[in-house]
N, C-alpha and C. Protein backbone atom coordinates (compact mmCIF):
# COMPACT_ATOMS: atom_id res chain seq x y z
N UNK A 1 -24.89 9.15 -8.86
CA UNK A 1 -23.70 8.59 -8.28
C UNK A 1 -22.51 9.27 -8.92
N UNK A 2 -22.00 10.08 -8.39
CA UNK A 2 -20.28 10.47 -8.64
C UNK A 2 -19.26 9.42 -8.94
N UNK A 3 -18.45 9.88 -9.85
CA UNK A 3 -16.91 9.06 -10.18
C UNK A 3 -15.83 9.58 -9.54
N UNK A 4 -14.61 9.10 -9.09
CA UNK A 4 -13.56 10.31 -9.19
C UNK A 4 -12.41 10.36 -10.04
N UNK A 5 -13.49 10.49 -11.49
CA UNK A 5 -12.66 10.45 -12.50
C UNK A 5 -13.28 11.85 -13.24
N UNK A 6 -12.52 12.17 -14.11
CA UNK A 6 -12.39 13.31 -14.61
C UNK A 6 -13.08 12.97 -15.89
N UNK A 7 -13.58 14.37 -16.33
CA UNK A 7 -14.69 14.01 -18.06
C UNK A 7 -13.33 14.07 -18.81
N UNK A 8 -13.22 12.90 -19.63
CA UNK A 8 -12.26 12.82 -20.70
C UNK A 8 -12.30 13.90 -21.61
N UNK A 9 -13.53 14.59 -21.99
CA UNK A 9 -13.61 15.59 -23.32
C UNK A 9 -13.25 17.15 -22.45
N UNK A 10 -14.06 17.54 -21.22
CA UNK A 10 -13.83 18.66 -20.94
C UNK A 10 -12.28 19.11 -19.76
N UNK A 11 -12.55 17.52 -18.61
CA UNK A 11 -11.95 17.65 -17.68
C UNK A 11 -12.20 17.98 -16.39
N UNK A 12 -13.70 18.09 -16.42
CA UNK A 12 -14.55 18.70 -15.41
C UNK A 12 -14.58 17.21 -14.29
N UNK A 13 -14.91 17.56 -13.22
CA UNK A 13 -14.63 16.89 -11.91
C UNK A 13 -16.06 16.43 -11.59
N UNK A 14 -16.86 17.10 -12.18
CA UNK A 14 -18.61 16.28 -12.35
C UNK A 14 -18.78 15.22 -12.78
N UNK A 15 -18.53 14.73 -13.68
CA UNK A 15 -18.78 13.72 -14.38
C UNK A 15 -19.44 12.40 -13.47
N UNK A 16 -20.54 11.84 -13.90
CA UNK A 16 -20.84 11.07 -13.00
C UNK A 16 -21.07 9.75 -13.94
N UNK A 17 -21.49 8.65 -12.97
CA UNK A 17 -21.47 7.42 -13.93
C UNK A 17 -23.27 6.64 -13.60
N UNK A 18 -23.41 6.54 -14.81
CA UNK A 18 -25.23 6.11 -15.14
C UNK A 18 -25.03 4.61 -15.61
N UNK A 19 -26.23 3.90 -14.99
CA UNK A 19 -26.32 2.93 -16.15
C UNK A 19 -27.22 2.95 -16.86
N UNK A 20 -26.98 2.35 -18.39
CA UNK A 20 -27.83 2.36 -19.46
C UNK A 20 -27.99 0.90 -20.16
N UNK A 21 -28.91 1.00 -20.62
CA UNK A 21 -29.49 -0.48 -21.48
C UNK A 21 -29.31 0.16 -23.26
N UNK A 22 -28.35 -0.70 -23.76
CA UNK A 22 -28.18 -0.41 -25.47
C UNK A 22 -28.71 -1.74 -25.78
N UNK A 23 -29.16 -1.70 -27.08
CA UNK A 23 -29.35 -2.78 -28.09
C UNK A 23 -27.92 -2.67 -29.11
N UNK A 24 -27.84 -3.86 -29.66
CA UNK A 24 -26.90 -4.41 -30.57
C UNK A 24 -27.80 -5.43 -31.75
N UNK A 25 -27.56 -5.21 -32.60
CA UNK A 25 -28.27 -6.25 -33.99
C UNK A 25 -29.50 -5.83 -34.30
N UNK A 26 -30.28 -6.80 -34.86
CA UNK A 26 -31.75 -6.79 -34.86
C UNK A 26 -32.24 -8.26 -35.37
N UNK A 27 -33.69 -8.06 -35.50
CA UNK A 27 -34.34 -9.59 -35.39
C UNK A 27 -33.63 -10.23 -34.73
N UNK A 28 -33.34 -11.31 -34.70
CA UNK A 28 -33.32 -13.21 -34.12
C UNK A 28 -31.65 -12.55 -34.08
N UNK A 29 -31.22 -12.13 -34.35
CA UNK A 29 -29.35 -11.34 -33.97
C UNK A 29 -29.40 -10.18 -32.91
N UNK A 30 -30.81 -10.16 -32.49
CA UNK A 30 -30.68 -8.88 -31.39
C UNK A 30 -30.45 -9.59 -29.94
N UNK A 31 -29.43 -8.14 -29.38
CA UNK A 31 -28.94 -8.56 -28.07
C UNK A 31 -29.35 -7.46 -27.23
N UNK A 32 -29.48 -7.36 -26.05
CA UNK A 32 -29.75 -6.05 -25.72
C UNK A 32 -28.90 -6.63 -24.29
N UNK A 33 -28.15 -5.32 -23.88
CA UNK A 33 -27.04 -5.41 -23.00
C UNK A 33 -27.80 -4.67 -21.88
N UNK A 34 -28.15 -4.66 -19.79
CA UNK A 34 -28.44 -3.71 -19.27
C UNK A 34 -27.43 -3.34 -18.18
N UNK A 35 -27.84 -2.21 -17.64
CA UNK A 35 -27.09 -1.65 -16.47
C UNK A 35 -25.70 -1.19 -17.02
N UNK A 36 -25.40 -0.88 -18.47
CA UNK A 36 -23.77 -0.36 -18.93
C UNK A 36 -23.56 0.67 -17.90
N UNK A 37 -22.21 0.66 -17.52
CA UNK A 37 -22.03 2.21 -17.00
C UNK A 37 -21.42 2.81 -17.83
N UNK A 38 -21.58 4.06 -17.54
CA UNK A 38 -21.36 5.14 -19.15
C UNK A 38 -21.14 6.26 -18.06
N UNK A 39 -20.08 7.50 -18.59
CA UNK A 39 -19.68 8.53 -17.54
C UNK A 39 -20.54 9.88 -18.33
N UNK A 40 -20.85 10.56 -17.47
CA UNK A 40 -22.22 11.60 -17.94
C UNK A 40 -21.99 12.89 -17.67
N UNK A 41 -20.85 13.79 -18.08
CA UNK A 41 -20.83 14.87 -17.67
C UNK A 41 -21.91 15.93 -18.01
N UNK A 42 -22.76 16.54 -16.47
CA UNK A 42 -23.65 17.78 -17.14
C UNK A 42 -23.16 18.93 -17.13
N UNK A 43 -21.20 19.13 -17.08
CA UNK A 43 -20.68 19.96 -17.40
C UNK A 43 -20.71 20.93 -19.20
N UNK A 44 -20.61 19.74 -19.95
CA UNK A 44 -19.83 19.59 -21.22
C UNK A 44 -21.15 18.66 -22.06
N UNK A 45 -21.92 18.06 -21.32
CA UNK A 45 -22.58 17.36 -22.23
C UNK A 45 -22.67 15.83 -22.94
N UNK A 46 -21.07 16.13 -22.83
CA UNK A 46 -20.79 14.59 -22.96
C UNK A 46 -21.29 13.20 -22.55
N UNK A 47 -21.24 12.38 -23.18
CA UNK A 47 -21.67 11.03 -22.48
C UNK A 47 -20.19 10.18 -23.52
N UNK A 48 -20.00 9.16 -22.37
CA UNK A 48 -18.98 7.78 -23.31
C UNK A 48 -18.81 6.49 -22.22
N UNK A 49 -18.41 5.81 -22.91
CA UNK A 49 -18.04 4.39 -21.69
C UNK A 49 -16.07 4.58 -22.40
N UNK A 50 -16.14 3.82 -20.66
CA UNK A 50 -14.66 3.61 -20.64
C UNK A 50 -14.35 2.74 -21.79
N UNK A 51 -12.73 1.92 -22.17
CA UNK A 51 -12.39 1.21 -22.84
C UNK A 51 -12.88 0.19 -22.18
N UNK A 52 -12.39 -0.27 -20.94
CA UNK A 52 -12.79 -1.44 -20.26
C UNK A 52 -14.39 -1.76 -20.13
N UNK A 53 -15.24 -1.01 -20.31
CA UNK A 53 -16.74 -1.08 -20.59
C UNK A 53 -16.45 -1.45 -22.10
N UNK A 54 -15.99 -1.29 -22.95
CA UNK A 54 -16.05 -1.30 -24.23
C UNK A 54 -15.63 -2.81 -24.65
N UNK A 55 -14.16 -3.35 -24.18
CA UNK A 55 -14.28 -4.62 -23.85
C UNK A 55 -14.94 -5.66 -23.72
N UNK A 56 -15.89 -4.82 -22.28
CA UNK A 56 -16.81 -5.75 -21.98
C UNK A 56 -17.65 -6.51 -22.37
N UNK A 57 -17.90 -5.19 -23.38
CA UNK A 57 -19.72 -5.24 -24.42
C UNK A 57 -19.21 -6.45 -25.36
N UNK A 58 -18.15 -6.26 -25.73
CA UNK A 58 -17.90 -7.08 -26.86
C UNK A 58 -17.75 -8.54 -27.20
N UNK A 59 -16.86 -8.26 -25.57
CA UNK A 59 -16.89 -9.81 -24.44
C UNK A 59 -18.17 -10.65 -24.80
N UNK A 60 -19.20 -9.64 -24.18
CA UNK A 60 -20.50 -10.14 -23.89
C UNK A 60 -21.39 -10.39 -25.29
N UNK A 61 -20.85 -10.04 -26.10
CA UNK A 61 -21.49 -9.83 -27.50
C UNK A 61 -20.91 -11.40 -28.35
N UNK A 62 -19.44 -11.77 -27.69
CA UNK A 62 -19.00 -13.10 -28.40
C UNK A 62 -19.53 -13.84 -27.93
N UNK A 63 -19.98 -13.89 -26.48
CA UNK A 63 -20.27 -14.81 -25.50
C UNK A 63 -22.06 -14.85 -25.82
N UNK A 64 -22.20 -14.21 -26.45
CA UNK A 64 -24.15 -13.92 -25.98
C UNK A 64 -25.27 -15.57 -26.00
N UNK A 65 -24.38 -16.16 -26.35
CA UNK A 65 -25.18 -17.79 -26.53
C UNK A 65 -25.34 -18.05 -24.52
N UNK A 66 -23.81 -18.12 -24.22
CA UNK A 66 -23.92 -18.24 -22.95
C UNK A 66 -24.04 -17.38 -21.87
N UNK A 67 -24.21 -16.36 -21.91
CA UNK A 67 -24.35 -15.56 -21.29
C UNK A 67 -25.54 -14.47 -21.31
N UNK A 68 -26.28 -14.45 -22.46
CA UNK A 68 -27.49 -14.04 -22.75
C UNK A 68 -28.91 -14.94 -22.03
N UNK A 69 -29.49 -14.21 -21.56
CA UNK A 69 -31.20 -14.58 -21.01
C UNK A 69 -32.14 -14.18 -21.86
N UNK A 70 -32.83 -15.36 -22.56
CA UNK A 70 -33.79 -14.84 -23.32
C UNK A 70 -35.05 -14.26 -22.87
N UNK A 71 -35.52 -13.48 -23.58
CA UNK A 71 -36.90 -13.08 -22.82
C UNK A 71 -37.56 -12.56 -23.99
N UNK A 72 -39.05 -12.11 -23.92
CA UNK A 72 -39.67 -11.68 -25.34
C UNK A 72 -39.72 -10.20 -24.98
N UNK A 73 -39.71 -9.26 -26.29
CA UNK A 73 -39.58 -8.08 -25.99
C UNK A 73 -40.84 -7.48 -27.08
N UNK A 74 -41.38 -6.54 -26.59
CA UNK A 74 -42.41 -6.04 -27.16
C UNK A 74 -41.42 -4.77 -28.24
N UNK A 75 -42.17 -4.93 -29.61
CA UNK A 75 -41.01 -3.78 -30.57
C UNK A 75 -42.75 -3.05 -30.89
N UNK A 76 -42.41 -1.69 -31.31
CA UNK A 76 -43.00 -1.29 -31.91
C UNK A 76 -42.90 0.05 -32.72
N UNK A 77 -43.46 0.16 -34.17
CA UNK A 77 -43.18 0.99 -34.94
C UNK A 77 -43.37 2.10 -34.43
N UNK A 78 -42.44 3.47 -35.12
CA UNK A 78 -42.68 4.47 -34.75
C UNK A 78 -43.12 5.62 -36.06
N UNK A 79 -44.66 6.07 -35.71
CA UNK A 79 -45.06 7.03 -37.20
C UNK A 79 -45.62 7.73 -36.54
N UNK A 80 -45.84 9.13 -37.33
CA UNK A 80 -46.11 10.32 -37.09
C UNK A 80 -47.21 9.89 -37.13
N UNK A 81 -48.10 10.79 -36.25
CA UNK A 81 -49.48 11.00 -36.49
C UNK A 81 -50.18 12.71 -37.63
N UNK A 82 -50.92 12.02 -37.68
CA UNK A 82 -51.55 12.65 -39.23
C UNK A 82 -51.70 14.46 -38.69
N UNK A 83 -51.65 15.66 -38.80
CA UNK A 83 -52.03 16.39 -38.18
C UNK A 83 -52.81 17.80 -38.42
């Protein structure tokens, strides 16, 4: 999906907008936010969210009692294998 906004770092007219799923905290303080939109230039490389995305998160980060859906999430360690 295209923006018609410009890449803040290069200026390039590509830039498109993705959504992404971040985590915030951990254990019994973890939040995990989905669908962020974030602008993705494959000009320059760049990736960032707007301010007003930035807001948002934070919004949603004070609010997370009411506005959070709990659900169980499978975690698992990550180790090299022996080789």
């Amino acid at each position: 999906m295209s923006s018609d906004h410009l890449c803040a770092h290069c200026g390039s007219s590509s830039v498109q907008v993705k959504h992404v799923t971040r985590s915030f905290g951990k254990a019994s303080a973890l939040l995990v936010i989905e669908a962020i939109p974030m602008f993705s230039c494959p000009d320059c490389g760049e990736s960032y969210f707007s301010a007003q995305t930035l807001h948002e998160i934070e919004r949603i980060k004070a609010l997370r009692k009411s506005v959070a859906v709990a659900r169980q999430v499978p975690v698992a360690s990550f180790q090299l294998a022996a080789a």
